[in-house]
N, C-alpha and C. Protein backbone atom coordinates (compact mmCIF):
# COMPACT_ATOMS: atom_id res chain seq x y z
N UNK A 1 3.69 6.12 -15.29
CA UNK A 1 3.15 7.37 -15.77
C UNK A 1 2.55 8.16 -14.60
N UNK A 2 3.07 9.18 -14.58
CA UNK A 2 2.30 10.63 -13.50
C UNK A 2 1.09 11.58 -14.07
N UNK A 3 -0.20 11.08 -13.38
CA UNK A 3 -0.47 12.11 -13.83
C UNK A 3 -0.98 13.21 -12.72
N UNK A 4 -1.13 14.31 -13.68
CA UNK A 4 -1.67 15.45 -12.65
C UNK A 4 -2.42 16.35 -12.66
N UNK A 5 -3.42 16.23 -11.51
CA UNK A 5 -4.90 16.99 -12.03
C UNK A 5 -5.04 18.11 -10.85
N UNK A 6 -6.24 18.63 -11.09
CA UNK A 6 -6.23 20.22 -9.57
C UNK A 6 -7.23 19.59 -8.63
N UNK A 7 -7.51 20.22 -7.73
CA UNK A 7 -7.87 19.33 -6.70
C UNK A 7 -9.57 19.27 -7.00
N UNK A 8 -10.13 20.56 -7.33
CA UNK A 8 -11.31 20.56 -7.83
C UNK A 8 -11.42 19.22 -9.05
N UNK A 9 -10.44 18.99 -10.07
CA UNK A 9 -10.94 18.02 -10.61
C UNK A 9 -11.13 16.34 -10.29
N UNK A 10 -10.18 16.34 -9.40
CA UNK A 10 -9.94 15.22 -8.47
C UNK A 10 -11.51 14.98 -8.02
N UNK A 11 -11.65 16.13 -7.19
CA UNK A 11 -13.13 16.11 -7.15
C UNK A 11 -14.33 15.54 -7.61
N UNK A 12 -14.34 16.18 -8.87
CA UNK A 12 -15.12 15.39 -9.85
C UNK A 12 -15.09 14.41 -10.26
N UNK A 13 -13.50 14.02 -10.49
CA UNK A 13 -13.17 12.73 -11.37
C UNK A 13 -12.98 11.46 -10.08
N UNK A 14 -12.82 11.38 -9.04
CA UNK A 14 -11.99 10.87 -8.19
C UNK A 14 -13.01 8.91 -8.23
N UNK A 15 -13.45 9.03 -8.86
CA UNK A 15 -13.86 7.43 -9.11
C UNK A 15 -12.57 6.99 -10.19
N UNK A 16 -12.56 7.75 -11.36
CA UNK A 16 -11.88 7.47 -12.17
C UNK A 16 -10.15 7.63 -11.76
N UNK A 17 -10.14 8.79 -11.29
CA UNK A 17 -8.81 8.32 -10.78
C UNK A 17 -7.86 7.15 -9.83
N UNK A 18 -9.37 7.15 -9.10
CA UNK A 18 -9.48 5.55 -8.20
C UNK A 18 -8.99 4.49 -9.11
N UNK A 19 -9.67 4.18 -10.10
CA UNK A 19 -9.75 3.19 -11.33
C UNK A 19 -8.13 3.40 -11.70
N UNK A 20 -7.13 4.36 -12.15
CA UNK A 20 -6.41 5.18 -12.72
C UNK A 20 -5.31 3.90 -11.74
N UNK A 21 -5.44 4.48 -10.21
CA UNK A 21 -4.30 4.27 -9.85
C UNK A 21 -4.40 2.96 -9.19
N UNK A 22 -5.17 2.21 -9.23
CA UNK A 22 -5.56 0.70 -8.91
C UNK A 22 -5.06 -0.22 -10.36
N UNK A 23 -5.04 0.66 -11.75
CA UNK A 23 -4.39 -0.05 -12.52
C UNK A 23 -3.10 0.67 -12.62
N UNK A 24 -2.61 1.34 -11.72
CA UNK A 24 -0.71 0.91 -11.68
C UNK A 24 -0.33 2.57 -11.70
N UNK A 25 -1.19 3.67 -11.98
CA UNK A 25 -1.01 4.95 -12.55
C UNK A 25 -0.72 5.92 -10.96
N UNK A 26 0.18 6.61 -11.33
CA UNK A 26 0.46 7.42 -9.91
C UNK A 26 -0.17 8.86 -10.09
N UNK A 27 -1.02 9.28 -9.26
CA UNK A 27 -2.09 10.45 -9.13
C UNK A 27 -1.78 11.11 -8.87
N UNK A 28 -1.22 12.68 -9.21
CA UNK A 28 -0.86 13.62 -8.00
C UNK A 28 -1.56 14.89 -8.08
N UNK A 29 -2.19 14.92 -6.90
CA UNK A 29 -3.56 16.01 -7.19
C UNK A 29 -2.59 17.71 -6.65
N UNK A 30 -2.91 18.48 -7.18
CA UNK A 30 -2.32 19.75 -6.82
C UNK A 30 -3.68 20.67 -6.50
N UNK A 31 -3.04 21.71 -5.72
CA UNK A 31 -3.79 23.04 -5.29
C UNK A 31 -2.76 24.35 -5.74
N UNK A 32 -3.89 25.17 -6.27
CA UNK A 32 -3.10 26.32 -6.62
C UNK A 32 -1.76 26.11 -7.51
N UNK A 33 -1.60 25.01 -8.12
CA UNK A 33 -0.54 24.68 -8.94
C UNK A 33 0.83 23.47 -8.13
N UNK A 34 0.22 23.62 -6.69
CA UNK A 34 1.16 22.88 -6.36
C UNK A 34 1.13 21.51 -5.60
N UNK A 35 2.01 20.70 -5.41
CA UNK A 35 1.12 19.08 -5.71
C UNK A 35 0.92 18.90 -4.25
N UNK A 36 -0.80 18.59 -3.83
CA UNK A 36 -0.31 18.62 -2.03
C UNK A 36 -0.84 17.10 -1.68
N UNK A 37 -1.21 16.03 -2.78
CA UNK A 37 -1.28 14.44 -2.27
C UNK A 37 -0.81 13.70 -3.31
N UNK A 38 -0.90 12.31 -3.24
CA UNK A 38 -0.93 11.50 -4.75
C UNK A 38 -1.47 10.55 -4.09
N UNK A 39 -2.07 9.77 -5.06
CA UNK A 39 -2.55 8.21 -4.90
C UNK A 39 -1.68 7.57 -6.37
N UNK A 40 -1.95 6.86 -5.21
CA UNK A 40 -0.93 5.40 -5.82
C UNK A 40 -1.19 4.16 -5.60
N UNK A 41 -0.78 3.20 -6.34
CA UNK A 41 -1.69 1.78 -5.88
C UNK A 41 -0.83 1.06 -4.70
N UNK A 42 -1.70 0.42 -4.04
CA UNK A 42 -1.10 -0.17 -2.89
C UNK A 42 -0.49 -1.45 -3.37
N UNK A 43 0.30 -1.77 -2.38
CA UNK A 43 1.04 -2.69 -2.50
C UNK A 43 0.51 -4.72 -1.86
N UNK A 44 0.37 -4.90 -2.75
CA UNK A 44 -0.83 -6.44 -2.16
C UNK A 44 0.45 -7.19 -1.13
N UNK A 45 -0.37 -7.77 -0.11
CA UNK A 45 0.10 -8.59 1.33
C UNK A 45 0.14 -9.82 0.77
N UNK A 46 1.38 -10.21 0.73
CA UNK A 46 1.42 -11.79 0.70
C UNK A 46 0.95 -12.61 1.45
N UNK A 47 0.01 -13.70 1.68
CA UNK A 47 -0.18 -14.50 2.20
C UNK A 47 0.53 -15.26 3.56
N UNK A 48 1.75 -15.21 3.31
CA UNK A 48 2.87 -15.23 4.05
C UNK A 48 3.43 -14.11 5.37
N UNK A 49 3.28 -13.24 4.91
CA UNK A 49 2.96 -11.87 5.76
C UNK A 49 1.49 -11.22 6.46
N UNK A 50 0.52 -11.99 5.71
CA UNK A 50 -0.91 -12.14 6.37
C UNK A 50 -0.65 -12.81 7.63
N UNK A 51 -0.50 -14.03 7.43
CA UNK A 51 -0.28 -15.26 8.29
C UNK A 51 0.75 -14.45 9.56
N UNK A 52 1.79 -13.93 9.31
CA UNK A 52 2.99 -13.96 10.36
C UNK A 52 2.30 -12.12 11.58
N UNK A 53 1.16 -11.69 10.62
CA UNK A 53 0.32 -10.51 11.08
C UNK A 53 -0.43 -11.14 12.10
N UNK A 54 -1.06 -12.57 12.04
CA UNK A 54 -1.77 -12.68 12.61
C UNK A 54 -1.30 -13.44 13.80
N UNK A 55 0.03 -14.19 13.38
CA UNK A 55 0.28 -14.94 15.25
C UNK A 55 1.00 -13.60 15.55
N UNK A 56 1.37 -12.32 15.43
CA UNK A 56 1.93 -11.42 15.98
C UNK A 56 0.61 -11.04 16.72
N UNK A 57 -0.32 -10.90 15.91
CA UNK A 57 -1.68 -10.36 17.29
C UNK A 57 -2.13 -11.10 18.22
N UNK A 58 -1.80 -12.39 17.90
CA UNK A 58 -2.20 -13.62 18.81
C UNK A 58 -1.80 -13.44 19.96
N UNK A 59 -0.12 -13.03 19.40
CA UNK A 59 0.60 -13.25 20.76
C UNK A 59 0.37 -12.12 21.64
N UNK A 60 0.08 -10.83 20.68
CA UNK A 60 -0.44 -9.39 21.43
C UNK A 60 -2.16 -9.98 22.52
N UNK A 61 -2.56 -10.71 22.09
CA UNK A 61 -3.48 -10.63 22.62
C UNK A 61 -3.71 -11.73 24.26
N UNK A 62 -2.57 -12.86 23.69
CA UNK A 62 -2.63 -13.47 24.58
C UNK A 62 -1.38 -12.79 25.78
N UNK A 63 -0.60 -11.97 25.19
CA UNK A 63 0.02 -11.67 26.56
C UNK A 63 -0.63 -10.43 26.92
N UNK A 64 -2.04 -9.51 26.74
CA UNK A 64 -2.63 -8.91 27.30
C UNK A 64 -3.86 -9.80 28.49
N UNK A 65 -4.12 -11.17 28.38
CA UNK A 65 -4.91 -12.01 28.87
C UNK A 65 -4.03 -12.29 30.04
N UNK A 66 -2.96 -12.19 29.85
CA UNK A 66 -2.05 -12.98 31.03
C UNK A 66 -1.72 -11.76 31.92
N UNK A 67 -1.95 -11.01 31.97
CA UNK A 67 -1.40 -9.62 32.76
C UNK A 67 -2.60 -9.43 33.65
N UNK A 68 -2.16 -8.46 34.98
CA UNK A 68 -3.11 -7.99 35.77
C UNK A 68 -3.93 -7.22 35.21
N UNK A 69 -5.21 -7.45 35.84
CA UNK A 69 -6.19 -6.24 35.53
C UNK A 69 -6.25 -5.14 36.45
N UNK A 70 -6.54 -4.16 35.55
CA UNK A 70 -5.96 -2.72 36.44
C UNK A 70 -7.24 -2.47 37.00
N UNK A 71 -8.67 -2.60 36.31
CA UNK A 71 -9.36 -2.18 37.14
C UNK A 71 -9.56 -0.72 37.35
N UNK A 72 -9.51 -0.31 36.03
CA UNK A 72 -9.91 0.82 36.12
C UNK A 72 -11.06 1.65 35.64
N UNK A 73 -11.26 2.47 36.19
CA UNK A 73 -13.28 2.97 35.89
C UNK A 73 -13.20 3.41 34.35
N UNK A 74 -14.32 3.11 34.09
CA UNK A 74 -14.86 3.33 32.92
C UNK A 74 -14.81 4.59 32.10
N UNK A 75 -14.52 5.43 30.82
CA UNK A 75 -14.17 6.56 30.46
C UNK A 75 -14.87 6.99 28.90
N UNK A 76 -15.10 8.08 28.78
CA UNK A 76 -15.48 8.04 27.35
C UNK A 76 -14.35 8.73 26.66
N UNK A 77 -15.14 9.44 25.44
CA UNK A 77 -14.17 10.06 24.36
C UNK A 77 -14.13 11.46 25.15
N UNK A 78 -14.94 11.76 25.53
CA UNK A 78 -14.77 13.15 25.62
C UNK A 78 -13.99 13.73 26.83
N UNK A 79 -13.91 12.31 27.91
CA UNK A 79 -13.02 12.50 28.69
C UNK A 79 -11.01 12.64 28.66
N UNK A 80 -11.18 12.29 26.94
CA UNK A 80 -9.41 12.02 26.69
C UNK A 80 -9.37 13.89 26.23
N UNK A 81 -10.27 14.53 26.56
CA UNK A 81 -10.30 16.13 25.72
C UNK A 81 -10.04 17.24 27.20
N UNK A 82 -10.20 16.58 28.07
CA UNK A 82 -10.52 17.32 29.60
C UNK A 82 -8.41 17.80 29.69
């Protein structure tokens, strides 16, 4: 089932629509009549695909341990804006 609300009511309602589309219901919020998101329920991670997530970072992490260090100076956020 679709349902479809305006964005102002989304607004208001958006606990309940939370609730809505966590039990299986597809959300599609519109502006000005026309539909510009939806929520929808996510799709649950098998256990199996948890597991194969995590020696994939393992291995991300251990072949960042094994590499040279660059050694490079220190930076903030506001420097990625320059």
């Amino acid at each position: 089932m679709v349902r479809h609300v305006s964005a102002a009511q989304a607004n208001r309602e958006f606990s309940k629509l939370l609730r809505a589309a966590r039990n299986g219901e597809r959300v599609v919020v519109t502006s000005r009549g026309k539909p510009v998101a939806q929520m929808v329920p996510i799709e649950p991670v098998s256990d199996a695909k948890m597991e194969q997530r995590r020696q994939e970072f393992g291995a991300f992490l251990r072949k960042l341990a094994s590499g040279p260090a660059l050694n490079l100076p220190r930076f903030t956020r506001d420097d990625a804006y320059d």
